[in-house]
PDB file of N, CA and C in Angstrom:
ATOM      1  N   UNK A   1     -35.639-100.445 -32.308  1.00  0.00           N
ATOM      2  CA  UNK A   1     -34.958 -99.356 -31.641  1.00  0.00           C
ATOM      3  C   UNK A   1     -33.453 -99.534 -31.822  1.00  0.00           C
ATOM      4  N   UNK A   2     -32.732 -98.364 -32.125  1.00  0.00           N
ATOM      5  CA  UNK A   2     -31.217 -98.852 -32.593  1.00  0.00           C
ATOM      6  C   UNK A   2     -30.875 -98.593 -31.157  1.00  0.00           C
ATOM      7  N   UNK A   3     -29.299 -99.321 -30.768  1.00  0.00           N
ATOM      8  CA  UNK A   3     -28.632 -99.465 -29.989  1.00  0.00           C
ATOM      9  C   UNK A   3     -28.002 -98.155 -29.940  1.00  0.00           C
ATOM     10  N   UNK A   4     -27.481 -97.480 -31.205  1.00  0.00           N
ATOM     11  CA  UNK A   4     -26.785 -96.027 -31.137  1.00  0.00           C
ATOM     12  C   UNK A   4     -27.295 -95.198 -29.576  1.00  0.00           C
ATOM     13  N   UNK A   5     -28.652 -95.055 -30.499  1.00  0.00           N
ATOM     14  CA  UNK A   5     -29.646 -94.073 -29.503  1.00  0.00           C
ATOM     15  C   UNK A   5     -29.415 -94.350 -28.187  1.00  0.00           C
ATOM     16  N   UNK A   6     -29.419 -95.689 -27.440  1.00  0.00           N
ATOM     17  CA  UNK A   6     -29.293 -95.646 -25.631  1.00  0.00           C
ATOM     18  C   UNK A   6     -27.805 -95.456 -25.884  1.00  0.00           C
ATOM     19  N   UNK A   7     -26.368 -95.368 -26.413  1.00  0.00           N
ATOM     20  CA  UNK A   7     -25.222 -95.370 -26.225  1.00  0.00           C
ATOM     21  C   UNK A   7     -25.292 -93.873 -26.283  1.00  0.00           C
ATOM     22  N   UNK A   8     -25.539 -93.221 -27.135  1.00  0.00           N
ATOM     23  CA  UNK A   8     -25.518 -91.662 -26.866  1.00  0.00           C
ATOM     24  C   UNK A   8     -26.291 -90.708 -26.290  1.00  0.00           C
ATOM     25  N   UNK A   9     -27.323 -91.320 -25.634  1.00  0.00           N
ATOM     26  CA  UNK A   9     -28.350 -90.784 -24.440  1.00  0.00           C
ATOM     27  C   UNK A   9     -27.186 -90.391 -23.115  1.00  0.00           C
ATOM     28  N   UNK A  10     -27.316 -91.436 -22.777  1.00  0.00           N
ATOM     29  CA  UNK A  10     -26.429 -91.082 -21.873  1.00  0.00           C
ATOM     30  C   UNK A  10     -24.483 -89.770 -22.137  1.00  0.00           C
ATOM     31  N   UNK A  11     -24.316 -89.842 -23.008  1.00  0.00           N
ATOM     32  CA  UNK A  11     -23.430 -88.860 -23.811  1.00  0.00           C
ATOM     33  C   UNK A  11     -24.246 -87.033 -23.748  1.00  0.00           C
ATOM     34  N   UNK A  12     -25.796 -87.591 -23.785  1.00  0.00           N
ATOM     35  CA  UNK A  12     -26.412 -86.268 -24.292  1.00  0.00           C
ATOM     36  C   UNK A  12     -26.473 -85.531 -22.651  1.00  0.00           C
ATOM     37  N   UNK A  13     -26.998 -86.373 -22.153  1.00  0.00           N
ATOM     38  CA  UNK A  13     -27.283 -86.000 -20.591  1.00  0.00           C
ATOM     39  C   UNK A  13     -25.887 -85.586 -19.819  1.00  0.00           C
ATOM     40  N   UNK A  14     -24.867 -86.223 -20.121  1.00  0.00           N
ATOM     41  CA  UNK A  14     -23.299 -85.519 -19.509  1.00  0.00           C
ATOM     42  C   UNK A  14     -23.311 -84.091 -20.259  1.00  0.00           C
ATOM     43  N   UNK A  15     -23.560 -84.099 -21.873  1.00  0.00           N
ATOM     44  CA  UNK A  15     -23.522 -82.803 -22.105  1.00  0.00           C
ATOM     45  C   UNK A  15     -24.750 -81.475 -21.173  1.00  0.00           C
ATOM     46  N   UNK A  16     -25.864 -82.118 -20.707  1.00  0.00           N
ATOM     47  CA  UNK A  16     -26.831 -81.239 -19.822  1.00  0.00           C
ATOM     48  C   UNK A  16     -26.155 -80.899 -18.770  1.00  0.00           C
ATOM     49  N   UNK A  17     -25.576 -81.840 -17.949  1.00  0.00           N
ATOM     50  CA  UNK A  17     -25.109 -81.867 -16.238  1.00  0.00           C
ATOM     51  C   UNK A  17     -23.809 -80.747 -16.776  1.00  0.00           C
ATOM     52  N   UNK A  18     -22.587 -80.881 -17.913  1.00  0.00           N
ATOM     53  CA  UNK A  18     -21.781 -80.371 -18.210  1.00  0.00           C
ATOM     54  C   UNK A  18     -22.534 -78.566 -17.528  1.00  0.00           C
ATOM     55  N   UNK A  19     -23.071 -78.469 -18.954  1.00  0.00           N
ATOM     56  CA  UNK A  19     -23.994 -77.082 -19.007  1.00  0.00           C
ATOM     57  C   UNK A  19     -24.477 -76.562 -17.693  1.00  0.00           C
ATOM     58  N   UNK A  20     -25.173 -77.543 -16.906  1.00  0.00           N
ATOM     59  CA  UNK A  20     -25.604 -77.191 -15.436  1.00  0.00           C
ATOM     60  C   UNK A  20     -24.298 -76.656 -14.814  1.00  0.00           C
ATOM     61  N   UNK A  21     -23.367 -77.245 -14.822  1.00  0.00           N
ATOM     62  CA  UNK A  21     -22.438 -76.793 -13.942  1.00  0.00           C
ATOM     63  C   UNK A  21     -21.546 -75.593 -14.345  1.00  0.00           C
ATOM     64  N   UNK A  22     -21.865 -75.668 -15.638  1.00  0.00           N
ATOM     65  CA  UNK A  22     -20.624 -74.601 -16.285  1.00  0.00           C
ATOM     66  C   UNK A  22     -22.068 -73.078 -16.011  1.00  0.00           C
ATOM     67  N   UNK A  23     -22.645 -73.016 -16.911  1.00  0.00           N
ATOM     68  CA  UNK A  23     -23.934 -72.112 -16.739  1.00  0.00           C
ATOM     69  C   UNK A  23     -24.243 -71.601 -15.217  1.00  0.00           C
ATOM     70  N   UNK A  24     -24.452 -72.146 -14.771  1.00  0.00           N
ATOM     71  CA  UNK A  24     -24.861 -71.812 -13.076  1.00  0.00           C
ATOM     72  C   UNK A  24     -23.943 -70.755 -12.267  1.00  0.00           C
ATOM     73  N   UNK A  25     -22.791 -71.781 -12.288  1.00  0.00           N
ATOM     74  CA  UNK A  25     -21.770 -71.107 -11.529  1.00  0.00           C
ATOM     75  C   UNK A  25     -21.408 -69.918 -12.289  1.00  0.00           C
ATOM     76  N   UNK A  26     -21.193 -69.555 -14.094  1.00  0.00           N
ATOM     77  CA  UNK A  26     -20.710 -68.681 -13.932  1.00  0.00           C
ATOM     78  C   UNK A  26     -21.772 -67.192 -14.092  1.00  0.00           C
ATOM     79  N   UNK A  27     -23.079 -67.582 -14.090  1.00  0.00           N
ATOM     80  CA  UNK A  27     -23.954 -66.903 -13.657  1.00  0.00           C
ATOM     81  C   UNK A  27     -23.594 -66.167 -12.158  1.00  0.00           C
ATOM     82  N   UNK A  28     -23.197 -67.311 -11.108  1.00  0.00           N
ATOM     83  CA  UNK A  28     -23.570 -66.969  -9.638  1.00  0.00           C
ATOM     84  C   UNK A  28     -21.736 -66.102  -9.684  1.00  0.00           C
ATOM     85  N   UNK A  29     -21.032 -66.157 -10.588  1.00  0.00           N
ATOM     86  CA  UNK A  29     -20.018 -65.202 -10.685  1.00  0.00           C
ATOM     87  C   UNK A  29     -20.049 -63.806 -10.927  1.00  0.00           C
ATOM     88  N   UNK A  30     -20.855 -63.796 -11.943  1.00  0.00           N
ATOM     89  CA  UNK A  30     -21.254 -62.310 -12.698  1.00  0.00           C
ATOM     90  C   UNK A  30     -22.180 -61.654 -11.662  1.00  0.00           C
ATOM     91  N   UNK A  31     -22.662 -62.688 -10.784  1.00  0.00           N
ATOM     92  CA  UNK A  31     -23.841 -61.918  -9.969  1.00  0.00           C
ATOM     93  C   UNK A  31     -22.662 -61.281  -8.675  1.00  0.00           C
ATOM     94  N   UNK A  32     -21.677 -62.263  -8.428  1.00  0.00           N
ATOM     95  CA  UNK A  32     -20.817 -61.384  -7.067  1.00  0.00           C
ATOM     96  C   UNK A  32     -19.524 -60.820  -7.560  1.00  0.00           C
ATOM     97  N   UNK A  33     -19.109 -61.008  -8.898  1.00  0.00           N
ATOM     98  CA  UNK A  33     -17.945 -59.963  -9.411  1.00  0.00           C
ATOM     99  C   UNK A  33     -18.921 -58.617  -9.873  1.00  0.00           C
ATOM    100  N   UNK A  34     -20.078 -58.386 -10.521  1.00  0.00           N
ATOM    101  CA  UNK A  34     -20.353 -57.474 -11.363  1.00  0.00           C
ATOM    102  C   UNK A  34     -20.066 -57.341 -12.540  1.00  0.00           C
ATOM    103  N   UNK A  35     -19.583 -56.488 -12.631  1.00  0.00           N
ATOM    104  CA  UNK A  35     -19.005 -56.157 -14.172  1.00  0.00           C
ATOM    105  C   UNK A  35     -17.355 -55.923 -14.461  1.00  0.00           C
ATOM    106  N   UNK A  36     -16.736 -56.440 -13.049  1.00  0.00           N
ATOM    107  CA  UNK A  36     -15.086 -57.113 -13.255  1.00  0.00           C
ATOM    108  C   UNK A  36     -15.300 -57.701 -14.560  1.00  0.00           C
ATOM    109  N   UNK A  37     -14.827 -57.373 -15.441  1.00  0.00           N
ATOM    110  CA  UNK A  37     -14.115 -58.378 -16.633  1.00  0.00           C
ATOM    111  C   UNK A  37     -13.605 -59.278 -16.283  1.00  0.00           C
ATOM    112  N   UNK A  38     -12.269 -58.564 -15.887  1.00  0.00           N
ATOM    113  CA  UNK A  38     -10.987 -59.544 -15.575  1.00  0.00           C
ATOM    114  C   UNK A  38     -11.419 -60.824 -14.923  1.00  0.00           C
ATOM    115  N   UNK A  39     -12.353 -60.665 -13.645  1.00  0.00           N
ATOM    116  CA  UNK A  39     -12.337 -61.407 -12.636  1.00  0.00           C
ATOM    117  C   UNK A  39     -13.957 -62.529 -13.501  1.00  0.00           C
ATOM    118  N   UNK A  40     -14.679 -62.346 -14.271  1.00  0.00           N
ATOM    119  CA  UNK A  40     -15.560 -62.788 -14.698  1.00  0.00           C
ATOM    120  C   UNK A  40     -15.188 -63.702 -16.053  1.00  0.00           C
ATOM    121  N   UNK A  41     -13.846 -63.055 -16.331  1.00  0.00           N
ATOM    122  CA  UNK A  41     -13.348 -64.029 -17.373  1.00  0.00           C
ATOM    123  C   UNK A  41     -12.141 -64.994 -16.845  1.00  0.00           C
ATOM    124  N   UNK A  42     -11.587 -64.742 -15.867  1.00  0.00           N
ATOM    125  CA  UNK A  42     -10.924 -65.350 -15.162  1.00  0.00           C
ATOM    126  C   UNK A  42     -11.725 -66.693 -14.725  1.00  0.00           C
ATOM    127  N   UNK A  43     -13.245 -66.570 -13.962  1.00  0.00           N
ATOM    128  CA  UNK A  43     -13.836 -67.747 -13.897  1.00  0.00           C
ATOM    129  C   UNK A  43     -14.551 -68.510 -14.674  1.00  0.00           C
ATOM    130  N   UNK A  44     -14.758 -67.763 -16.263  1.00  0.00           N
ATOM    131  CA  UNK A  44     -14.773 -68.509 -17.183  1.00  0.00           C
ATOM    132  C   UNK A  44     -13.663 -69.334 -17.801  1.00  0.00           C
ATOM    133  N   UNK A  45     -12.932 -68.956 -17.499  1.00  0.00           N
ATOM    134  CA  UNK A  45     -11.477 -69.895 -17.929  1.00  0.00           C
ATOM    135  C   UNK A  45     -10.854 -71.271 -16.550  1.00  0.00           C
ATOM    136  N   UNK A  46     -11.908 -70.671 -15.644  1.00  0.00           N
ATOM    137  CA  UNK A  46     -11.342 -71.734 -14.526  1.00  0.00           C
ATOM    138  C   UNK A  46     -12.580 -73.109 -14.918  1.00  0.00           C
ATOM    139  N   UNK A  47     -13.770 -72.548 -15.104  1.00  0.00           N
ATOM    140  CA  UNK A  47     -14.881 -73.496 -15.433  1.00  0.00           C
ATOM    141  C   UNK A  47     -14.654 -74.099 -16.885  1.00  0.00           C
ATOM    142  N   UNK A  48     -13.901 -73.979 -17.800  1.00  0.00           N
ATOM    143  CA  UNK A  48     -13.413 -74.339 -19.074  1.00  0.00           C
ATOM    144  C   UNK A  48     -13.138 -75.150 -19.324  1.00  0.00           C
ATOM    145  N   UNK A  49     -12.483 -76.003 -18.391  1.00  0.00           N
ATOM    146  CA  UNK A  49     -12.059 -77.498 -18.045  1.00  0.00           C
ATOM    147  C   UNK A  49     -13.594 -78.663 -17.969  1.00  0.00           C
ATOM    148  N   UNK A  50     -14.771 -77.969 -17.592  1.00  0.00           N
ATOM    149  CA  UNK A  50     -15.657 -79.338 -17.430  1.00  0.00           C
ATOM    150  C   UNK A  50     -16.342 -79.128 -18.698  1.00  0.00           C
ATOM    151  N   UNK A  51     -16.705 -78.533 -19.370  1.00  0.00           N
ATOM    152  CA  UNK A  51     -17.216 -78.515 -21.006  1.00  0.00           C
ATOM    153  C   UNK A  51     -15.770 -79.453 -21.855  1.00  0.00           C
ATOM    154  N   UNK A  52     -15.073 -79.070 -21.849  1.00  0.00           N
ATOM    155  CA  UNK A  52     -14.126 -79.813 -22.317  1.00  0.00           C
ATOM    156  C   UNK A  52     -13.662 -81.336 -22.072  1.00  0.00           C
ATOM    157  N   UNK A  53     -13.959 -81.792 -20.555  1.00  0.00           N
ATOM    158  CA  UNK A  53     -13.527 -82.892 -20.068  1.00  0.00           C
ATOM    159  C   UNK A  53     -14.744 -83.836 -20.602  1.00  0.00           C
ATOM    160  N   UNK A  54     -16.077 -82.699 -20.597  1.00  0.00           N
ATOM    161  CA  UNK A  54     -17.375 -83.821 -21.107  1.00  0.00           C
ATOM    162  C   UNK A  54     -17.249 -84.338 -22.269  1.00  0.00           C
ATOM    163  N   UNK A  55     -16.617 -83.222 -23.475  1.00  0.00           N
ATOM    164  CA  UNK A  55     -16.052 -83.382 -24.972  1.00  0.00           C
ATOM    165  C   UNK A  55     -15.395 -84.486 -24.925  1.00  0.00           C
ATOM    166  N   UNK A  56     -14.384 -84.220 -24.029  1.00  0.00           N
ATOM    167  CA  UNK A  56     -13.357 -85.401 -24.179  1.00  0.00           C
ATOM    168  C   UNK A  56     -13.778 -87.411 -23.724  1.00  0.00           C
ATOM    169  N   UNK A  57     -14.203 -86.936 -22.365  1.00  0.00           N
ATOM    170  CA  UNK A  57     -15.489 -88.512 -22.363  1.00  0.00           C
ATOM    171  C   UNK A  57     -16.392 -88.964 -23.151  1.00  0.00           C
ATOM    172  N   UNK A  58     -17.041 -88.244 -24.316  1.00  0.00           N
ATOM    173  CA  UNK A  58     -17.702 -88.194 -25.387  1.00  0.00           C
ATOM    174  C   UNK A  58     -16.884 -88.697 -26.250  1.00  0.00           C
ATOM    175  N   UNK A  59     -15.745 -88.492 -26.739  1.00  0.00           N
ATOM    176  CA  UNK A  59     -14.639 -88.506 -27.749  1.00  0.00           C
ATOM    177  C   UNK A  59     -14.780 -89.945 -27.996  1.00  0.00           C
ATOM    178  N   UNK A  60     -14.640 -90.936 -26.782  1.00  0.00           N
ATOM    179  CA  UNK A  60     -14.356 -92.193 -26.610  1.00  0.00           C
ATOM    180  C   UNK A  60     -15.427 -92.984 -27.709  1.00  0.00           C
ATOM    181  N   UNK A  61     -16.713 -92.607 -27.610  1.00  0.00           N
ATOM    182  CA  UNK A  61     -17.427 -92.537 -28.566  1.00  0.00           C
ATOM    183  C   UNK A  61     -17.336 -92.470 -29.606  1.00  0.00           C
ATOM    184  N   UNK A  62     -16.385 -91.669 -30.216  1.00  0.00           N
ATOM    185  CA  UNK A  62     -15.957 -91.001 -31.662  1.00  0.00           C
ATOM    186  C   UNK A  62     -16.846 -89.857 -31.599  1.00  0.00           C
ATOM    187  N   UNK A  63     -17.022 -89.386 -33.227  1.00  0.00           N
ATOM    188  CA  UNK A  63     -17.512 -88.246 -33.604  1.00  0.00           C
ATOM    189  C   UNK A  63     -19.307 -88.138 -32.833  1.00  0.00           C
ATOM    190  N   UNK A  64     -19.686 -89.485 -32.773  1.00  0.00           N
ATOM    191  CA  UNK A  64     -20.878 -89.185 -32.474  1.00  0.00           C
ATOM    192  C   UNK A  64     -21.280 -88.658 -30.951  1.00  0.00           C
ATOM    193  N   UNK A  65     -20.297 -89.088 -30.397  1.00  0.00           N
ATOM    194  CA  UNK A  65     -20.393 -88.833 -28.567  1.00  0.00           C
ATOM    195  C   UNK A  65     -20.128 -87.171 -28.581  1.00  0.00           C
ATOM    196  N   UNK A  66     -18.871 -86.958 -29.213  1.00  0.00           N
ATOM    197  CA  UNK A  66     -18.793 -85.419 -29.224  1.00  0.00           C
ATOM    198  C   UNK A  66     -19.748 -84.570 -29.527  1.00  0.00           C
ATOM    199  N   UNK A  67     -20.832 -85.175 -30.222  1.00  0.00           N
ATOM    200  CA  UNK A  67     -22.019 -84.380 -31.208  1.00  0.00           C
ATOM    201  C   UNK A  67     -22.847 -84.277 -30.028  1.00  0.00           C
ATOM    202  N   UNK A  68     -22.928 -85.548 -29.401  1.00  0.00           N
ATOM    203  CA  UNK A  68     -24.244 -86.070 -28.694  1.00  0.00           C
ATOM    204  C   UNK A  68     -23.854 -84.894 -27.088  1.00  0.00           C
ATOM    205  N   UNK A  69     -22.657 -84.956 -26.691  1.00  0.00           N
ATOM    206  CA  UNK A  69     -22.037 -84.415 -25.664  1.00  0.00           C
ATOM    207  C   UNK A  69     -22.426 -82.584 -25.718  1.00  0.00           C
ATOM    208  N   UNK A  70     -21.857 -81.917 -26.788  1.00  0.00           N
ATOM    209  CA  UNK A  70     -22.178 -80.539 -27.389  1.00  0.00           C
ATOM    210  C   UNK A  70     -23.546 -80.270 -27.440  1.00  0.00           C
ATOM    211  N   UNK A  71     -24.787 -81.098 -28.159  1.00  0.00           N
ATOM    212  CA  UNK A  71     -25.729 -80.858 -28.130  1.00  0.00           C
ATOM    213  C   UNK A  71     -26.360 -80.505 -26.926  1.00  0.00           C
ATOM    214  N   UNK A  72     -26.511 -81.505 -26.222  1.00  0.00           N
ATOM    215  CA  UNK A  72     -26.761 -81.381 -24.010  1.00  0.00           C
ATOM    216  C   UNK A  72     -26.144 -80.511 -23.903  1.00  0.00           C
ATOM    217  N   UNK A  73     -25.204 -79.539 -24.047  1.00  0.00           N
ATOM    218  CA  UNK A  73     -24.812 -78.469 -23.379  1.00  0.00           C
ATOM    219  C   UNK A  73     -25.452 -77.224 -24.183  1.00  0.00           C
ATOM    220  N   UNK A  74     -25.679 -77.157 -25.249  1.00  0.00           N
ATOM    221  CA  UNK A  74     -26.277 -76.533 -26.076  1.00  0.00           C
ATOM    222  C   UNK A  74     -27.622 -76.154 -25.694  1.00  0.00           C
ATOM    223  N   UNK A  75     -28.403 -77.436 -25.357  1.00  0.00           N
ATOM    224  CA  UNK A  75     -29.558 -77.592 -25.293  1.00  0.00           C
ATOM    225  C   UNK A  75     -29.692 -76.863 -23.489  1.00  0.00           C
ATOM    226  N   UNK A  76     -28.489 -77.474 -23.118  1.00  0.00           N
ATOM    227  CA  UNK A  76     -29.107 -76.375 -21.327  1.00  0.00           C
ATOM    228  C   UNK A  76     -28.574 -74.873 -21.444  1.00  0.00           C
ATOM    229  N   UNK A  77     -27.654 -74.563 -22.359  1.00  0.00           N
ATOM    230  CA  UNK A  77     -27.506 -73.442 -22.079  1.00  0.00           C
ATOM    231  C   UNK A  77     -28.360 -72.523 -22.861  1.00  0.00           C
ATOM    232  N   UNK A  78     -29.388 -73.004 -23.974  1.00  0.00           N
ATOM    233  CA  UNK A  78     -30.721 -72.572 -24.250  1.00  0.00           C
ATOM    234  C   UNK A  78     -32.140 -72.031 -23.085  1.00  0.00           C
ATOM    235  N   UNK A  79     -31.728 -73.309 -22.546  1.00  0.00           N
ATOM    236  CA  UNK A  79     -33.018 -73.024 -21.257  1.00  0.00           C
ATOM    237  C   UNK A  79     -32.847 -72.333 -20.511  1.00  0.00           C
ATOM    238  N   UNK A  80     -31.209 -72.199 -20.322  1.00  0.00           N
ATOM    239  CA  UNK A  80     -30.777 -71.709 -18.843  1.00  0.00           C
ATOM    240  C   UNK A  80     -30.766 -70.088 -19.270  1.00  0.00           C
ATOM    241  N   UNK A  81     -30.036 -69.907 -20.325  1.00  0.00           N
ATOM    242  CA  UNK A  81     -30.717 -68.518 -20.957  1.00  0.00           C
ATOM    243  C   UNK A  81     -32.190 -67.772 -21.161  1.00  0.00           C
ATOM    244  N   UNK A  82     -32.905 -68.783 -21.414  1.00  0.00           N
ATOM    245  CA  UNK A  82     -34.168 -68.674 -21.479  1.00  0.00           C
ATOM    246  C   UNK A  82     -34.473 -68.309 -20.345  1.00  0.00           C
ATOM    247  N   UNK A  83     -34.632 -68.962 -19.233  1.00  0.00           N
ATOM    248  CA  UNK A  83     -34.777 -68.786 -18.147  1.00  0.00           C
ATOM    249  C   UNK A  83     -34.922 -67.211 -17.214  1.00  0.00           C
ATOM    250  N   UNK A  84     -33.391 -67.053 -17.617  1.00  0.00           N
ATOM    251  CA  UNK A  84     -32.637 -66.367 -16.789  1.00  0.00           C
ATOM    252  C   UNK A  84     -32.855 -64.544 -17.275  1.00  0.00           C
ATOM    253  N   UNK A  85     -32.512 -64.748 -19.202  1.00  0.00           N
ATOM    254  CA  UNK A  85     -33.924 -63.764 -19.453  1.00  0.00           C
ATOM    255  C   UNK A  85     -35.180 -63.762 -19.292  1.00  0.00           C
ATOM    256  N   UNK A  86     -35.913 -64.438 -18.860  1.00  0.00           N
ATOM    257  CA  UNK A  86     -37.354 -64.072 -18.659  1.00  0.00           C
ATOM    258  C   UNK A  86     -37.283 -63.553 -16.735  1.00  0.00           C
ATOM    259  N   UNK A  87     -36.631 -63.910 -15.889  1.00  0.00           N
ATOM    260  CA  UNK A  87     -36.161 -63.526 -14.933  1.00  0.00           C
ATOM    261  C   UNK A  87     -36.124 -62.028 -15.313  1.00  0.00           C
ATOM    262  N   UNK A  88     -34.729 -61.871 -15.769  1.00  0.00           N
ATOM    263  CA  UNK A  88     -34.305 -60.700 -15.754  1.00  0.00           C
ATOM    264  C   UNK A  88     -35.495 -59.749 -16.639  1.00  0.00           C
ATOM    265  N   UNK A  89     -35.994 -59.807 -17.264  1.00  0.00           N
ATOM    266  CA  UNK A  89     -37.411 -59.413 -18.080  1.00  0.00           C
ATOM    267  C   UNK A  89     -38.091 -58.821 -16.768  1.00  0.00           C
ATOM    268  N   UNK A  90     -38.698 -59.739 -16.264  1.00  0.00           N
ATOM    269  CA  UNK A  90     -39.653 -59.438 -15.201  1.00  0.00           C
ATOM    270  C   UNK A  90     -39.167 -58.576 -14.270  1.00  0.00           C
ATOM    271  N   UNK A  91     -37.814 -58.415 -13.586  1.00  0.00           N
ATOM    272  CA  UNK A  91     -37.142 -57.256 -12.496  1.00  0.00           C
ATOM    273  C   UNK A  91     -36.995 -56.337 -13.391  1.00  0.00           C
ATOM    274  N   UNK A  92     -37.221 -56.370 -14.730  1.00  0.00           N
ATOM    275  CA  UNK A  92     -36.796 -55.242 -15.599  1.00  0.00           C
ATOM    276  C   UNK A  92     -38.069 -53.992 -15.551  1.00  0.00           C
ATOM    277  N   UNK A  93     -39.446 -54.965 -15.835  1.00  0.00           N
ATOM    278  CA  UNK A  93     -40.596 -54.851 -15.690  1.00  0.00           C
ATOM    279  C   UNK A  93     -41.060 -54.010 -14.273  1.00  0.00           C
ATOM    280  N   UNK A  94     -40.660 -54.615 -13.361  1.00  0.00           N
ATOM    281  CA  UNK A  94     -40.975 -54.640 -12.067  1.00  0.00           C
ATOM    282  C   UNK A  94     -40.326 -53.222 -11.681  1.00  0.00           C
ATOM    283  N   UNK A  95     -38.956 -52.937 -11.799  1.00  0.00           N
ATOM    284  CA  UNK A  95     -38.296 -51.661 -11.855  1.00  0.00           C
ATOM    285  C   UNK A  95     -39.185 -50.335 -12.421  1.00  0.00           C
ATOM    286  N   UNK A  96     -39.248 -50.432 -13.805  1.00  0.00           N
ATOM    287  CA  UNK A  96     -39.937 -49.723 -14.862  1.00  0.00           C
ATOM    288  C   UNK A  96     -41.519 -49.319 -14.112  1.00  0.00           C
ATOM    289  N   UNK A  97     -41.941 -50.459 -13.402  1.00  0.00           N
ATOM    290  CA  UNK A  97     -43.393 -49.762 -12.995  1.00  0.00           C
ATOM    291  C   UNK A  97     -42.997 -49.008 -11.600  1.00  0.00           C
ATOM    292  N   UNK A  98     -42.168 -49.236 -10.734  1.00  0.00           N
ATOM    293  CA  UNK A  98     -42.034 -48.902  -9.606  1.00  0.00           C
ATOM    294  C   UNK A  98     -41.663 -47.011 -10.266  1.00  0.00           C
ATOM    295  N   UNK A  99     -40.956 -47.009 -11.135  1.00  0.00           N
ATOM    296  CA  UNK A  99     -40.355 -46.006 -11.736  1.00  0.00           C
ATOM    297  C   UNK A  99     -41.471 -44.925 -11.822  1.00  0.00           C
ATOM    298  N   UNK A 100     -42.072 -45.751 -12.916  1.00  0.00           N
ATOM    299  CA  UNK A 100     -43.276 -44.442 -13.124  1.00  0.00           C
ATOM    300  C   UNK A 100     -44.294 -44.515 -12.307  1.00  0.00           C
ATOM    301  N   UNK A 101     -44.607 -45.257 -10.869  1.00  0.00           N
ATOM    302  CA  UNK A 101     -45.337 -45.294  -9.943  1.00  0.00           C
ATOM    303  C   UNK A 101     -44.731 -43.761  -9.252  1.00  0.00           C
ATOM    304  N   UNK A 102     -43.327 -43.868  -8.863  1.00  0.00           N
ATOM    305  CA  UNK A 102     -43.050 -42.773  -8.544  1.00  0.00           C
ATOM    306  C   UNK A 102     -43.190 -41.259  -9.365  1.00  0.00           C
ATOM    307  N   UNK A 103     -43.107 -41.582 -10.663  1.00  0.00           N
ATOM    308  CA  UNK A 103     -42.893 -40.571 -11.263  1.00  0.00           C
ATOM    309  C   UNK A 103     -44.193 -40.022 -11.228  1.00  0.00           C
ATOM    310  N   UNK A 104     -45.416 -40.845 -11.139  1.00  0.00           N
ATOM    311  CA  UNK A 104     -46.530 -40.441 -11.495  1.00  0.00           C
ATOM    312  C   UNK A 104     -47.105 -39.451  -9.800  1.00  0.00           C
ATOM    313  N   UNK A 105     -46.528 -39.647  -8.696  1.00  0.00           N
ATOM    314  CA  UNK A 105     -46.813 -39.249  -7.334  1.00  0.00           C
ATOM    315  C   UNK A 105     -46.058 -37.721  -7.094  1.00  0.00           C
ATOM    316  N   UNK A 106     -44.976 -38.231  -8.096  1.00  0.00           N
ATOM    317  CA  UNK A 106     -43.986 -36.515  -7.581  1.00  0.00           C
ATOM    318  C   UNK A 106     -44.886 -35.526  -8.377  1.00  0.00           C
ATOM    319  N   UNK A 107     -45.742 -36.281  -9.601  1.00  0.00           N
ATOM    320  CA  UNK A 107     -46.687 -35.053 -10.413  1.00  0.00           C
ATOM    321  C   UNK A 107     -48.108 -34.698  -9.494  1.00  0.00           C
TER     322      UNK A 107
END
C-alpha cells in the first residue's frame, strides 16, 4: 500500500467537507434570496474563501494535494447536485399531477 494514498485521503475528504459547506449554504441562499442575482452572487463570493482556503491547505502538499483537494469538492458537488435534482424532479412531478388532477375536475 503506498504511503501517497493515506497522505492524500485525508486532502480528498477536506475537499468533500469544503463542498459540504460551500454547496449547502449556497443552496439555502438561492432558496431565501430567490432569484436576486445580485444578492445570490454576492453570497457566492462571500463563500469563495473556503474552496480556496481548502486549495490552499492542499497546496502544502504540492500539486498532488491540490488535485486530491479539487477532486472531494468535485465529487460532493456531483452528489449534492444529484441529489438536489432528483428532489427538485419529484416537486416537479408532484406539481404536474396536482395540475392535471385539477384540470381533469374543472372538465
Amino acid at each position: 500500500m503506498s504511503y501517497n494514498a493515506l497522505f492524500y485521503f485525508p486532502l480528498f475528504i477536506l475537499g468533500v467537507i469544503a463542498g459540504f459547506f460551500y454547496f449547502t449554504h449556497l443552496f439555502k441562499s438561492v432558496n431565501a434570496f430567490g432569484t436576486d442575482k445580485g444578492k445570490v452572487m454576492r453570497s457566492m463570493l462571500i463563500r469563495l474563501p473556503i474552496p480556496i482556503a481548502a486549495a490552499l491547505i492542499g497546496s502544502l502538499a504540492g500539486v498532488g494535494g491540490i488535485i486530491s483537494v479539487l477532486i472531494g469538492f468535485t465529487v460532493f458537488q456531483i452528489y449534492f447536485l444529484v441529489k438536489v435534482g432528483t428532489r427538485l424532479k419529484k416537486e416537479v412531478e408532484e406539481e404536474a399531477e396536482k395540475a392535471a388532477q385539477e384540470h381533469s375536475e374543472k372538465d
